[in-house]
N, C-alpha and C. Protein backbone atom coordinates (compact mmCIF):
# COMPACT_ATOMS: atom_id res chain seq x y z
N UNK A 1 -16.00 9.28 8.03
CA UNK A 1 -15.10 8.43 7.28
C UNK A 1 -14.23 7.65 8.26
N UNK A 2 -14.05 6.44 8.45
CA UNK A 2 -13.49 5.63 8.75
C UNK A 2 -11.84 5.63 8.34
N UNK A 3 -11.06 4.95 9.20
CA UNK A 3 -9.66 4.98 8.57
C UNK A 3 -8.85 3.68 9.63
N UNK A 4 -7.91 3.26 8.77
CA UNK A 4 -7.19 2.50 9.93
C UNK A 4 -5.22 2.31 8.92
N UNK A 5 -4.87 2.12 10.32
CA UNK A 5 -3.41 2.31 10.01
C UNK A 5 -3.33 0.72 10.13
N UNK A 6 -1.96 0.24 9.06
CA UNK A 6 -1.30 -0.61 9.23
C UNK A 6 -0.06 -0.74 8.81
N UNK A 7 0.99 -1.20 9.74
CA UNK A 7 2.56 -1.10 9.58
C UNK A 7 2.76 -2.86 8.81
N UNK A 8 3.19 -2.65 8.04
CA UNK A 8 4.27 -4.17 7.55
C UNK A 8 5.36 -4.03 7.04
N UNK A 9 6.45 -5.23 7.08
CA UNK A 9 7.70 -4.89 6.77
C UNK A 9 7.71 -5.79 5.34
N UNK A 10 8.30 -5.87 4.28
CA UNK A 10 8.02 -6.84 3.67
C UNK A 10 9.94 -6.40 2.58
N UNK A 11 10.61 -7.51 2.46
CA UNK A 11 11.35 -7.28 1.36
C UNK A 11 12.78 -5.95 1.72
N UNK A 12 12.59 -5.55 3.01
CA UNK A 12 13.75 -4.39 3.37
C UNK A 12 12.78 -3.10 3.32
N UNK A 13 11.50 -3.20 2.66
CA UNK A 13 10.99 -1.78 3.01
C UNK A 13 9.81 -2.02 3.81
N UNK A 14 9.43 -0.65 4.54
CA UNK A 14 8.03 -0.63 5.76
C UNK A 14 6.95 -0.32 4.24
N UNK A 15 5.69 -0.92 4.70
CA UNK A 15 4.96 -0.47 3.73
C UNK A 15 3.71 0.31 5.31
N UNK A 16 3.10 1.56 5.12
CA UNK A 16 2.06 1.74 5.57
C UNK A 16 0.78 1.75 4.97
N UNK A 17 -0.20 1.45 5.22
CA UNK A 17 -1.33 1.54 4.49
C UNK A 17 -2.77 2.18 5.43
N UNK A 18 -3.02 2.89 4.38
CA UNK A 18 -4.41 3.41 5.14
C UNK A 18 -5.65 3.23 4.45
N UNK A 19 -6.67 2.81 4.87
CA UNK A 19 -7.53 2.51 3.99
C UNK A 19 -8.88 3.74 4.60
N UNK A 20 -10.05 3.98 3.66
CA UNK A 20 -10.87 4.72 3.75
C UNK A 20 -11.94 4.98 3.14
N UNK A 21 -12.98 4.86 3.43
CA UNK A 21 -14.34 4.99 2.35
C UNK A 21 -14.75 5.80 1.72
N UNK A 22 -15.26 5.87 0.12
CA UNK A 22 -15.59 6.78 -0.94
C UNK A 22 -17.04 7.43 -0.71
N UNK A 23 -16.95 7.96 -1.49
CA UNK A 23 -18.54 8.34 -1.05
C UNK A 23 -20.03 7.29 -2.02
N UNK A 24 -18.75 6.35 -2.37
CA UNK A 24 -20.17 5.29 -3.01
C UNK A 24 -20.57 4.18 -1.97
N UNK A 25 -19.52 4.50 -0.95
CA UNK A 25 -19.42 3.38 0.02
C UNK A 25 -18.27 1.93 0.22
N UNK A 26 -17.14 2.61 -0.88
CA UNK A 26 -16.60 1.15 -1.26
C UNK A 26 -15.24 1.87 -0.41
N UNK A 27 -14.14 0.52 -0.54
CA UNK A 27 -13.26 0.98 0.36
C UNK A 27 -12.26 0.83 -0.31
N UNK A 28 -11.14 2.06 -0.21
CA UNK A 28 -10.17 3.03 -0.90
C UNK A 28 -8.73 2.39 -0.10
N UNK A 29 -7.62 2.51 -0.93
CA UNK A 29 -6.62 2.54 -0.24
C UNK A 29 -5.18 3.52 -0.29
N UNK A 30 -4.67 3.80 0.52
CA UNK A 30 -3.22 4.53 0.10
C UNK A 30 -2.30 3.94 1.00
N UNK A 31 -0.97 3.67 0.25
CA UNK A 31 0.34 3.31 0.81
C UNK A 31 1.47 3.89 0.76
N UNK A 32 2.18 3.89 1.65
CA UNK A 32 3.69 4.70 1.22
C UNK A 32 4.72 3.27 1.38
N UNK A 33 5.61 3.63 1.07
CA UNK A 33 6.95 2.43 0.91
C UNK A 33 8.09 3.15 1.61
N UNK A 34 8.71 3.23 2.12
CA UNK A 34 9.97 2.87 2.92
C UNK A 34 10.73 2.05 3.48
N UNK A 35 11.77 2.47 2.38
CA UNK A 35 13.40 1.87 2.48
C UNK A 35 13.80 1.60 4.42
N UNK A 36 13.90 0.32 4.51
CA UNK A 36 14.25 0.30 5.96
C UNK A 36 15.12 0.46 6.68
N UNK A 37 16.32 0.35 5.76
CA UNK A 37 17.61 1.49 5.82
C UNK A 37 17.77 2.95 5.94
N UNK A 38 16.38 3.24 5.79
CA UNK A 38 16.32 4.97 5.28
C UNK A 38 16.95 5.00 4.19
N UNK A 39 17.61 4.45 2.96
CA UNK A 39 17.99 4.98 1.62
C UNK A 39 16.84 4.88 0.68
N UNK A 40 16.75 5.59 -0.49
CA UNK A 40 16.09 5.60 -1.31
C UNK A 40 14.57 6.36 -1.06
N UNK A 41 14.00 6.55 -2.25
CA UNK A 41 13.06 7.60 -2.35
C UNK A 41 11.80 6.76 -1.48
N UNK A 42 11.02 7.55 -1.39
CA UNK A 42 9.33 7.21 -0.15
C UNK A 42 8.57 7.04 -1.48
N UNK A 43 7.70 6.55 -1.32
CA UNK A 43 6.92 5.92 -2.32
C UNK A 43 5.31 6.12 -2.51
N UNK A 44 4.91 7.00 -2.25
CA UNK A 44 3.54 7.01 -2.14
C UNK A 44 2.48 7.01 -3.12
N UNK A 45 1.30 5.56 -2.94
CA UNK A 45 0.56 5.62 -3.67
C UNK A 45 -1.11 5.62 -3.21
N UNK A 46 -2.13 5.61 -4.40
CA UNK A 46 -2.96 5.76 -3.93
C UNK A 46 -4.28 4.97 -4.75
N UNK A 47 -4.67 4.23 -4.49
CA UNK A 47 -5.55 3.46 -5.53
C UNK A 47 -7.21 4.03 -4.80
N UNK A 48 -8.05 3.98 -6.34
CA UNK A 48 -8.89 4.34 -6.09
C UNK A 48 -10.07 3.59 -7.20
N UNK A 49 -9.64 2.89 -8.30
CA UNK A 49 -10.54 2.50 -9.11
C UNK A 49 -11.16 1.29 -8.33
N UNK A 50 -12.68 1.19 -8.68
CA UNK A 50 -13.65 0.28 -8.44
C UNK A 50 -13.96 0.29 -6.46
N UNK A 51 -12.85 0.29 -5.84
CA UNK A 51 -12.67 0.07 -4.38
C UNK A 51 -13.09 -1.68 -3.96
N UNK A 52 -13.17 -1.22 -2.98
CA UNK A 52 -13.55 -2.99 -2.19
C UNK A 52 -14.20 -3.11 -1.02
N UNK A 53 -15.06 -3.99 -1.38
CA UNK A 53 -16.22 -3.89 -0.65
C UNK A 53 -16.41 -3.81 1.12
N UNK A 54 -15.02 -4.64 1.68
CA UNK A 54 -14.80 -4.18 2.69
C UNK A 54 -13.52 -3.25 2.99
N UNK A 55 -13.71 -3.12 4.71
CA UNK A 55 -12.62 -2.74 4.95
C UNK A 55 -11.45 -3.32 5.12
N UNK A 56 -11.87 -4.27 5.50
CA UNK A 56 -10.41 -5.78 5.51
C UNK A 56 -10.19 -5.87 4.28
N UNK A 57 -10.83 -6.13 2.87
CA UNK A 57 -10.65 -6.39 1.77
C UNK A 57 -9.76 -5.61 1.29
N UNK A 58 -9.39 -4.10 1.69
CA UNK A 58 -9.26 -2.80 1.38
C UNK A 58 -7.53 -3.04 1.71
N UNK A 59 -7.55 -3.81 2.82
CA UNK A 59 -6.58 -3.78 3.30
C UNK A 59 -5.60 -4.70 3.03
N UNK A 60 -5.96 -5.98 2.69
CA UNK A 60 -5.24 -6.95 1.80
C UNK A 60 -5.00 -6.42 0.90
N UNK A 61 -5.59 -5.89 0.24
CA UNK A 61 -5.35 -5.56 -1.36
C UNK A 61 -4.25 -4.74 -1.29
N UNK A 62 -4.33 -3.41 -0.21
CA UNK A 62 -3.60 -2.92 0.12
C UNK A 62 -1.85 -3.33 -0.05
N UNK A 63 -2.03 -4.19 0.94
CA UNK A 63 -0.66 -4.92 0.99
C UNK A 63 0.04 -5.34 -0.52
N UNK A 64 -0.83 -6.20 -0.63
CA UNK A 64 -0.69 -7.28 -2.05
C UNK A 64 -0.44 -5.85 -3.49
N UNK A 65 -0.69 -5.11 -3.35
CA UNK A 65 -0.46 -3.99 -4.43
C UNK A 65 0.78 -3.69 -3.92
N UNK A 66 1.07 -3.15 -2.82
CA UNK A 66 2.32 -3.15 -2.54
C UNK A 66 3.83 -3.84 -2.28
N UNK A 67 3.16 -5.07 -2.04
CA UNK A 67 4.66 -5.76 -2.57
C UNK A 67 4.61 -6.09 -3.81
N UNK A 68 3.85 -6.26 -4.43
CA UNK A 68 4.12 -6.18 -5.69
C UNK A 68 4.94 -4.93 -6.88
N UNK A 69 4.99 -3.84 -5.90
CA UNK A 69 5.40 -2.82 -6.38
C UNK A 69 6.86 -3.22 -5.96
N UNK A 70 7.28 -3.39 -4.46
CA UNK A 70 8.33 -3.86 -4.22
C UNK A 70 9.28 -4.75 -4.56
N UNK A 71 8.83 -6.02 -5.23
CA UNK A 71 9.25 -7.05 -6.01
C UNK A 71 9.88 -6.16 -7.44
N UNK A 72 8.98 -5.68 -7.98
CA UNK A 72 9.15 -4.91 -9.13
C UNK A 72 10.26 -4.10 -9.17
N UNK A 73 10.41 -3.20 -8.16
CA UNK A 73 11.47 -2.08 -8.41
C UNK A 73 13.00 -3.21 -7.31
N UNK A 74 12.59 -3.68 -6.82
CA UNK A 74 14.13 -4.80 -6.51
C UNK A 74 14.57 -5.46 -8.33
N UNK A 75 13.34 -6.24 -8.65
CA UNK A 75 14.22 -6.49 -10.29
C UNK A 75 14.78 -5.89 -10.76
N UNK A 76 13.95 -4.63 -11.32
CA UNK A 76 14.68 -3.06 -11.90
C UNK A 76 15.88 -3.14 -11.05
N UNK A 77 16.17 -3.14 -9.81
CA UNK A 77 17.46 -2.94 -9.27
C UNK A 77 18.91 -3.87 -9.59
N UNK A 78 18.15 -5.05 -9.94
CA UNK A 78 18.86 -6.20 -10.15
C UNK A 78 19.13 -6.52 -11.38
N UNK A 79 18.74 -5.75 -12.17
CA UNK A 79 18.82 -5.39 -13.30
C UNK A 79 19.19 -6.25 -15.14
């Protein structure tokens, strides 16, 4: 199984992402979120429906799921 790390900052939090292959062959992702202040809760998620066909693909998506999560819970904040 393959794996690769990537650090981004996006919005005040680090997002990490790791991506990794299923056993159908498609490519998986998981992210955590951290507050770059260190406040607030760690965030960890993990997507797994359909996957993507590459590993780069795996990894955009990656991202793009995750700020989108980030955008989201700043509104909620902003209330």
């Amino acid at each position: 199984m393959t794996s690769m790390n990537d650090n981004k900052q996006y919005r005040g939090y680090n997002i990490s992402v790791s991506v990794r292959q299923d056993c159908e062959d498609r490519w998986d992702f998981d992210y955590t979120l951290t507050a770059v202040d260190g406040k607030g809760e760690v965030r960890q998620r993990s997507h797994t429906v359909n996957g993507q066909m590459t590993e780069a693909a795996a990894q955009v998506a990656a991202i793009e799921v995750a700020r989108t999560e980030i955008d989201n819970v700043l509104a909620m904040q902003a209330g």
